[in-house]
PDB file of N, CA and C in Angstrom:
ATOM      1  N   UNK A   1       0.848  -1.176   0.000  1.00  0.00           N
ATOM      2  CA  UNK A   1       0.000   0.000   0.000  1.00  0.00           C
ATOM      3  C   UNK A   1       0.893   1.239   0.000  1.00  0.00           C
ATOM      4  N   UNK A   2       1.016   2.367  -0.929  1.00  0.00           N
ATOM      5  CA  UNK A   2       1.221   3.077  -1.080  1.00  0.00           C
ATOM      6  C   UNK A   2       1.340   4.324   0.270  1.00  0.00           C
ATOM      7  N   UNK A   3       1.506   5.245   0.272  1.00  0.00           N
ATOM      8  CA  UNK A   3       1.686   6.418   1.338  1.00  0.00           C
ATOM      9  C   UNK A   3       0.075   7.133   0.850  1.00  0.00           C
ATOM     10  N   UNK A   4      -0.406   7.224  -0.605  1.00  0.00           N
ATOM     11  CA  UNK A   4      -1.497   7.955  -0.756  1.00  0.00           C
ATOM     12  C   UNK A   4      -2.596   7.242  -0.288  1.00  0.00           C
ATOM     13  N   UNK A   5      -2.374   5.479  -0.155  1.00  0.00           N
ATOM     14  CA  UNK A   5      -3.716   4.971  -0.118  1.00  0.00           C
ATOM     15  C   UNK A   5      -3.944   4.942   1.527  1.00  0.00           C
ATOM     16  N   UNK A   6      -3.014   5.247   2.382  1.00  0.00           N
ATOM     17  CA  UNK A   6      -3.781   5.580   3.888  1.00  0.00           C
ATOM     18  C   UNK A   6      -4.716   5.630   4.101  1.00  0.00           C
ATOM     19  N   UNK A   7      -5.418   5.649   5.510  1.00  0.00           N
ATOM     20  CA  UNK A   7      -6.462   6.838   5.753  1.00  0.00           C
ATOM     21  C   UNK A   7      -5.847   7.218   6.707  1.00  0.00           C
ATOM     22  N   UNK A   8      -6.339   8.378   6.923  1.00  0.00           N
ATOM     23  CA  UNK A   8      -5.957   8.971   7.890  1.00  0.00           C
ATOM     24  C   UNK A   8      -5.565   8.575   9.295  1.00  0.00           C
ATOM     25  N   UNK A   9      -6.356   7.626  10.009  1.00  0.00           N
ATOM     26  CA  UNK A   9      -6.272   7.100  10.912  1.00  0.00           C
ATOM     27  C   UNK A   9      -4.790   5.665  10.839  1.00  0.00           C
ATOM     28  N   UNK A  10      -5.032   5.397   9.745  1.00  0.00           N
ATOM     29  CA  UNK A  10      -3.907   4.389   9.800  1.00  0.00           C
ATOM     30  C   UNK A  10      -2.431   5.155   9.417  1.00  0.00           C
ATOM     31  N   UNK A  11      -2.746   6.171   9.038  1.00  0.00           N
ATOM     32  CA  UNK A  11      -1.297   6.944   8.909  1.00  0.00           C
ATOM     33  C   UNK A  11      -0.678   7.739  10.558  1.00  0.00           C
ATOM     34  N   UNK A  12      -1.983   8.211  11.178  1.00  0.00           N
ATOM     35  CA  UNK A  12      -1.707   8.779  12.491  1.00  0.00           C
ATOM     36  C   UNK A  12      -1.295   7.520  13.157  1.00  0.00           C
ATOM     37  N   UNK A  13      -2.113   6.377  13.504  1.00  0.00           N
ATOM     38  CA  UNK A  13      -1.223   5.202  14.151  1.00  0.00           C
ATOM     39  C   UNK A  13       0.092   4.589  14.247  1.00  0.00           C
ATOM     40  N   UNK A  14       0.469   4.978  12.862  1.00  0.00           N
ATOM     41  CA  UNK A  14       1.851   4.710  11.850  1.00  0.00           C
ATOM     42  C   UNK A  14       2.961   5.641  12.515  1.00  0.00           C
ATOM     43  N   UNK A  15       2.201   6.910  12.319  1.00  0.00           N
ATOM     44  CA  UNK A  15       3.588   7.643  13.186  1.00  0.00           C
ATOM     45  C   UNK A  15       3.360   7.785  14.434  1.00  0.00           C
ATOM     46  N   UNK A  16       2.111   7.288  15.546  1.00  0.00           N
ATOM     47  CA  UNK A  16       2.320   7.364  16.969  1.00  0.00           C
ATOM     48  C   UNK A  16       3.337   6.289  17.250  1.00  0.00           C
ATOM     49  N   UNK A  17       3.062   5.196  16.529  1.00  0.00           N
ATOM     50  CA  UNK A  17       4.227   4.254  16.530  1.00  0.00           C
ATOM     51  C   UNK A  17       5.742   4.646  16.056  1.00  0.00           C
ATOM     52  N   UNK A  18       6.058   5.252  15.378  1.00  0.00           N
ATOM     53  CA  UNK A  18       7.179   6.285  14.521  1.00  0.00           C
ATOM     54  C   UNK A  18       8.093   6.824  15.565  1.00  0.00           C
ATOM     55  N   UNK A  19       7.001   7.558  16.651  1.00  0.00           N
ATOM     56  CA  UNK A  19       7.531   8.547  17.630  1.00  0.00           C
ATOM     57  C   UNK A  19       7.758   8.159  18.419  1.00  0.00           C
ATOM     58  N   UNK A  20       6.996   6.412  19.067  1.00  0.00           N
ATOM     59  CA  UNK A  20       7.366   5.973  20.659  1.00  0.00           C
ATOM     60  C   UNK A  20       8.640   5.216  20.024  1.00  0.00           C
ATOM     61  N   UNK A  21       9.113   5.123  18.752  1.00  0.00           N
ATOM     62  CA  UNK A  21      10.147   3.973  18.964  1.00  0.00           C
ATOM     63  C   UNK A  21      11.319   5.518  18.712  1.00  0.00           C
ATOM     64  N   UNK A  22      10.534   6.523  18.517  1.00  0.00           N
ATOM     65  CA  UNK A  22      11.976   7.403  18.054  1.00  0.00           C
ATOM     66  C   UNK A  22      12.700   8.180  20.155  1.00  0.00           C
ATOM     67  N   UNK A  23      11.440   7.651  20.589  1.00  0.00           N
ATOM     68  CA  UNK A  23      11.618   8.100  21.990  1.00  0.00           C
ATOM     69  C   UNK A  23      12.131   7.713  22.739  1.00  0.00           C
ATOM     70  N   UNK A  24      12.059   6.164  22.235  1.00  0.00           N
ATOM     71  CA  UNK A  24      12.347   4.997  23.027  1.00  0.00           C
ATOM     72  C   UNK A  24      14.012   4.793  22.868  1.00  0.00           C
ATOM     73  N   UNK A  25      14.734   5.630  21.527  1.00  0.00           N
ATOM     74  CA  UNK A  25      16.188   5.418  21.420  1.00  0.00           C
ATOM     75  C   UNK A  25      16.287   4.055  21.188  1.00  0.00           C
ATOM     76  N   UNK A  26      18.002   3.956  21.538  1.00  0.00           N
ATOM     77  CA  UNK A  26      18.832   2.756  21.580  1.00  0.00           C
ATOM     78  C   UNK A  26      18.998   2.167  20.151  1.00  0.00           C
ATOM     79  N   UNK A  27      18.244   2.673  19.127  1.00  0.00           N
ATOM     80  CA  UNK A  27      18.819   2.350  17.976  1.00  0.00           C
ATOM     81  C   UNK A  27      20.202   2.969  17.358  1.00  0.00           C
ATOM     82  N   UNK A  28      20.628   3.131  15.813  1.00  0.00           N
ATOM     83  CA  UNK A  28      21.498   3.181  15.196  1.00  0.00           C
ATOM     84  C   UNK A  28      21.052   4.711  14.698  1.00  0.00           C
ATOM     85  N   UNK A  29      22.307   5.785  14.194  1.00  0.00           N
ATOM     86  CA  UNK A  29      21.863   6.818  13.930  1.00  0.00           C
ATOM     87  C   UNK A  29      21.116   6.907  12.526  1.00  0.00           C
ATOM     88  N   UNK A  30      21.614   5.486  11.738  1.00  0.00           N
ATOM     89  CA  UNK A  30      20.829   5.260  10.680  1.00  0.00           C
ATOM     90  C   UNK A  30      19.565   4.550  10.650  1.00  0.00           C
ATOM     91  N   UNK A  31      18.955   3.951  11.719  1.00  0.00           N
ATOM     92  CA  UNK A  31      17.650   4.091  12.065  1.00  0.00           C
ATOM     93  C   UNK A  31      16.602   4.883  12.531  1.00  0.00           C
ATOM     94  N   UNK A  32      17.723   5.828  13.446  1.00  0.00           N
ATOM     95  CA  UNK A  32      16.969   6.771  13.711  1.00  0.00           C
ATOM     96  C   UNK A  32      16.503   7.327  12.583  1.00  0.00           C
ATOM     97  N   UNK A  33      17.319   8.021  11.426  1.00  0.00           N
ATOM     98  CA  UNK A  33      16.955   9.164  10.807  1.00  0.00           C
ATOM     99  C   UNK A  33      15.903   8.433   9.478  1.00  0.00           C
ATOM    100  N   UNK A  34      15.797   7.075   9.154  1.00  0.00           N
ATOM    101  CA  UNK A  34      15.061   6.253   8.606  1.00  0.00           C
ATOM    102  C   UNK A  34      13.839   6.877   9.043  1.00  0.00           C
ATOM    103  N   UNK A  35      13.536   6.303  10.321  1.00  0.00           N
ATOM    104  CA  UNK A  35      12.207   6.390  11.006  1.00  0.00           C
ATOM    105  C   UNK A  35      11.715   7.972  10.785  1.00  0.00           C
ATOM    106  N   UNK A  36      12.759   8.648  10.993  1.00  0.00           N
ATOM    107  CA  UNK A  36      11.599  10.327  10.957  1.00  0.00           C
ATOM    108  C   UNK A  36      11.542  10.734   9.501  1.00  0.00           C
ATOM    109  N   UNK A  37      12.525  10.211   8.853  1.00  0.00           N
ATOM    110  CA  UNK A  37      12.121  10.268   7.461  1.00  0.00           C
ATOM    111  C   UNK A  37      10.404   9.742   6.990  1.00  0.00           C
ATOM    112  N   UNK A  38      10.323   8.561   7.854  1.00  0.00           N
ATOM    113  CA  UNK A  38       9.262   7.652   7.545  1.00  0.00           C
ATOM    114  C   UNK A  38       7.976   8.733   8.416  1.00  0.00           C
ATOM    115  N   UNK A  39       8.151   9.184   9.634  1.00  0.00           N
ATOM    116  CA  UNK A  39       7.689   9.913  10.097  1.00  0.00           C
ATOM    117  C   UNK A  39       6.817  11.377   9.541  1.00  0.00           C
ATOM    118  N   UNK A  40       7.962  11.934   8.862  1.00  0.00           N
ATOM    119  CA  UNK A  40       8.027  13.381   8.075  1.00  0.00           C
ATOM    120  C   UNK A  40       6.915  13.499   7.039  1.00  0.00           C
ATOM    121  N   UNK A  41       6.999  11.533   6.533  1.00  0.00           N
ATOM    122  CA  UNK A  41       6.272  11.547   5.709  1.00  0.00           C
ATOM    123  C   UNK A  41       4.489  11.085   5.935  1.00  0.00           C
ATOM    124  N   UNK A  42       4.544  10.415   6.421  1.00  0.00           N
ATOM    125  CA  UNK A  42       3.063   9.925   7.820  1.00  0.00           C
ATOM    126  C   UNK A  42       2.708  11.376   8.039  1.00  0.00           C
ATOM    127  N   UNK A  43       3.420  12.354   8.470  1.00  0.00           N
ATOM    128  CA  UNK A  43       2.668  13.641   9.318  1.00  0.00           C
ATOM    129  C   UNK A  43       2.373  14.274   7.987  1.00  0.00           C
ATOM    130  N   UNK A  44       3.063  14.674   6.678  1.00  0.00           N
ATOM    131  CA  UNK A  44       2.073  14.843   5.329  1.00  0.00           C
ATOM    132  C   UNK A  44       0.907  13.922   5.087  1.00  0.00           C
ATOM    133  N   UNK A  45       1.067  12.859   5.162  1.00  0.00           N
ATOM    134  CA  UNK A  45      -0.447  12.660   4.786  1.00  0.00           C
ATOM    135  C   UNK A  45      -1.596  12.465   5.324  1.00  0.00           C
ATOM    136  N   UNK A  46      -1.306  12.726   6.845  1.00  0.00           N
ATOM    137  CA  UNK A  46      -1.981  13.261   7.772  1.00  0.00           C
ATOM    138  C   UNK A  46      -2.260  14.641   7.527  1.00  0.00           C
ATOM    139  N   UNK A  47      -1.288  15.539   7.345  1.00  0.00           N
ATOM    140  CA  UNK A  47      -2.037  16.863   7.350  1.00  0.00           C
ATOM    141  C   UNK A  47      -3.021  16.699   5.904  1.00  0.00           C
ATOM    142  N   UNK A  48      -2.491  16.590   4.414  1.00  0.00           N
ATOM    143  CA  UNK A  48      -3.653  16.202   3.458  1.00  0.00           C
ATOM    144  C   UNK A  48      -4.901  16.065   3.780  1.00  0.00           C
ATOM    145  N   UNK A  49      -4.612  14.867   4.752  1.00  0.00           N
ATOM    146  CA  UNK A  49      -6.181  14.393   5.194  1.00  0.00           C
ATOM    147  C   UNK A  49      -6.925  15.465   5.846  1.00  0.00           C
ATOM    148  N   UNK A  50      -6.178  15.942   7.158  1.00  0.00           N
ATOM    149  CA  UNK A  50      -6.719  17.213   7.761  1.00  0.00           C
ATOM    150  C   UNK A  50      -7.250  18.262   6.634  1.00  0.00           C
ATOM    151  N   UNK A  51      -6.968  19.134   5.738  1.00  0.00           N
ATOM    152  CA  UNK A  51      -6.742  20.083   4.827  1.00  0.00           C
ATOM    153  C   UNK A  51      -7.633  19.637   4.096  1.00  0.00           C
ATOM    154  N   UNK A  52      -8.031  18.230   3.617  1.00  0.00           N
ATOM    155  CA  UNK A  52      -9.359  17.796   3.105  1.00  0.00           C
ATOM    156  C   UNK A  52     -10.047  18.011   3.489  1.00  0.00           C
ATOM    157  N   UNK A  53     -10.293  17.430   4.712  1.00  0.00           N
ATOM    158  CA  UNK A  53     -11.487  17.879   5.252  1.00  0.00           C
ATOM    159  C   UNK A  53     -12.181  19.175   5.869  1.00  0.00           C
ATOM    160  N   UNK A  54     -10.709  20.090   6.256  1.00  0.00           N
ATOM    161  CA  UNK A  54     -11.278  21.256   6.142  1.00  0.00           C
ATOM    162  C   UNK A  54     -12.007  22.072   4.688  1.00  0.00           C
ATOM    163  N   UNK A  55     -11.289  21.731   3.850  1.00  0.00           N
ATOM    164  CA  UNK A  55     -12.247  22.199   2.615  1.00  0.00           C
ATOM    165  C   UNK A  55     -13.371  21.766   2.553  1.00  0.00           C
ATOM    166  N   UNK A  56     -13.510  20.321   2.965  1.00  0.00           N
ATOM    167  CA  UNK A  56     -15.395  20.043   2.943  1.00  0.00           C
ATOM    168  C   UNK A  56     -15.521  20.752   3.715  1.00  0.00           C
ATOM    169  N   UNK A  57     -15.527  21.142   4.452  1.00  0.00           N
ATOM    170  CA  UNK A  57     -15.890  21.521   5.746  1.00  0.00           C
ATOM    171  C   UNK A  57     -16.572  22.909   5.511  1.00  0.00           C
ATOM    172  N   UNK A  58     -15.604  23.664   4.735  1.00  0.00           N
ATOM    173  CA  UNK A  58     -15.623  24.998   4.610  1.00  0.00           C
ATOM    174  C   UNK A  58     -16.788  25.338   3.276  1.00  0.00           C
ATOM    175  N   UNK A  59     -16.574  24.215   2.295  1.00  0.00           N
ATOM    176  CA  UNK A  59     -17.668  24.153   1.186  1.00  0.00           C
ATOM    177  C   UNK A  59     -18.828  23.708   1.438  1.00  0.00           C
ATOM    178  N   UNK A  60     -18.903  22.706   2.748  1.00  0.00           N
ATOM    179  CA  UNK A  60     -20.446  22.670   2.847  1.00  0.00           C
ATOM    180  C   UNK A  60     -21.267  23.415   4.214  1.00  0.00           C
ATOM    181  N   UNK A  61     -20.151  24.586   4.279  1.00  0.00           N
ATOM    182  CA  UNK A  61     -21.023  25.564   4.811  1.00  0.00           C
ATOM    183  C   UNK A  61     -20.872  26.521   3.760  1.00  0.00           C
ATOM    184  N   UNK A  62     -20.340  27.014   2.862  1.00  0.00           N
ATOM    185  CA  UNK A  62     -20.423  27.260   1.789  1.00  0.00           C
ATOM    186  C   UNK A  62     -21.882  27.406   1.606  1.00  0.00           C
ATOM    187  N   UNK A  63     -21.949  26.570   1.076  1.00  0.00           N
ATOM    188  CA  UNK A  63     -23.091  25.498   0.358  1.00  0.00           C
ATOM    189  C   UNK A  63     -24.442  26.038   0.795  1.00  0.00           C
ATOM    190  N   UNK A  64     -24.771  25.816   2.489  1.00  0.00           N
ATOM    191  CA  UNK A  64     -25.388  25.879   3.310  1.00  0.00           C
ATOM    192  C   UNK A  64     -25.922  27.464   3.400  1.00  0.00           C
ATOM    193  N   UNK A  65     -25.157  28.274   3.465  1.00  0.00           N
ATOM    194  CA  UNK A  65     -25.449  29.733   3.670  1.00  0.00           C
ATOM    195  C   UNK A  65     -25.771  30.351   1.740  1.00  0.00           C
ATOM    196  N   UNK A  66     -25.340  29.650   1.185  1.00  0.00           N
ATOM    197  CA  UNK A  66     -25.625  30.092  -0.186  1.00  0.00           C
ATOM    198  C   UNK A  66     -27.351  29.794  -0.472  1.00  0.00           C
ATOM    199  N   UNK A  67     -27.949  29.436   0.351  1.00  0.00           N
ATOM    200  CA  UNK A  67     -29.577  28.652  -0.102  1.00  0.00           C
ATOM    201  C   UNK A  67     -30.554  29.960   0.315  1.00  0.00           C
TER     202      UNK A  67
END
């Protein structure tokens, strides 16, 4: 599965997991910087998702006050 085909929720899980192992240390400095790479990228398509839905959000009050 791709980074676009997420949802939102499985991408936020992805990097809560991302962050307890980046917290947790004791890895390699080349794991570390793997993971927030992997991270950097989880918190984009999390925000996407966010930013989606604010546009519905915003168009179907839009919508709503236009009647």
């Amino acid at each position: 599965m791709s980074d676009e085909d997420l949802s939102y929720e499985q991408a936020r899980t992805e990097l809560a997991t991302v962050v307890e192992r980046l917290e947790q240390g004791g890895g390699s400095l080349e794991d570390s910087l793997a993971l927030w790479e992997r991270g950097e990228k989880l918190a984009d398509v999390c925000q996407r998702w966010l930013e989606g839905a604010r546009d519905r959000i915003e168009a179907a009050r839009a919508a709503r006050t236009d009647q």
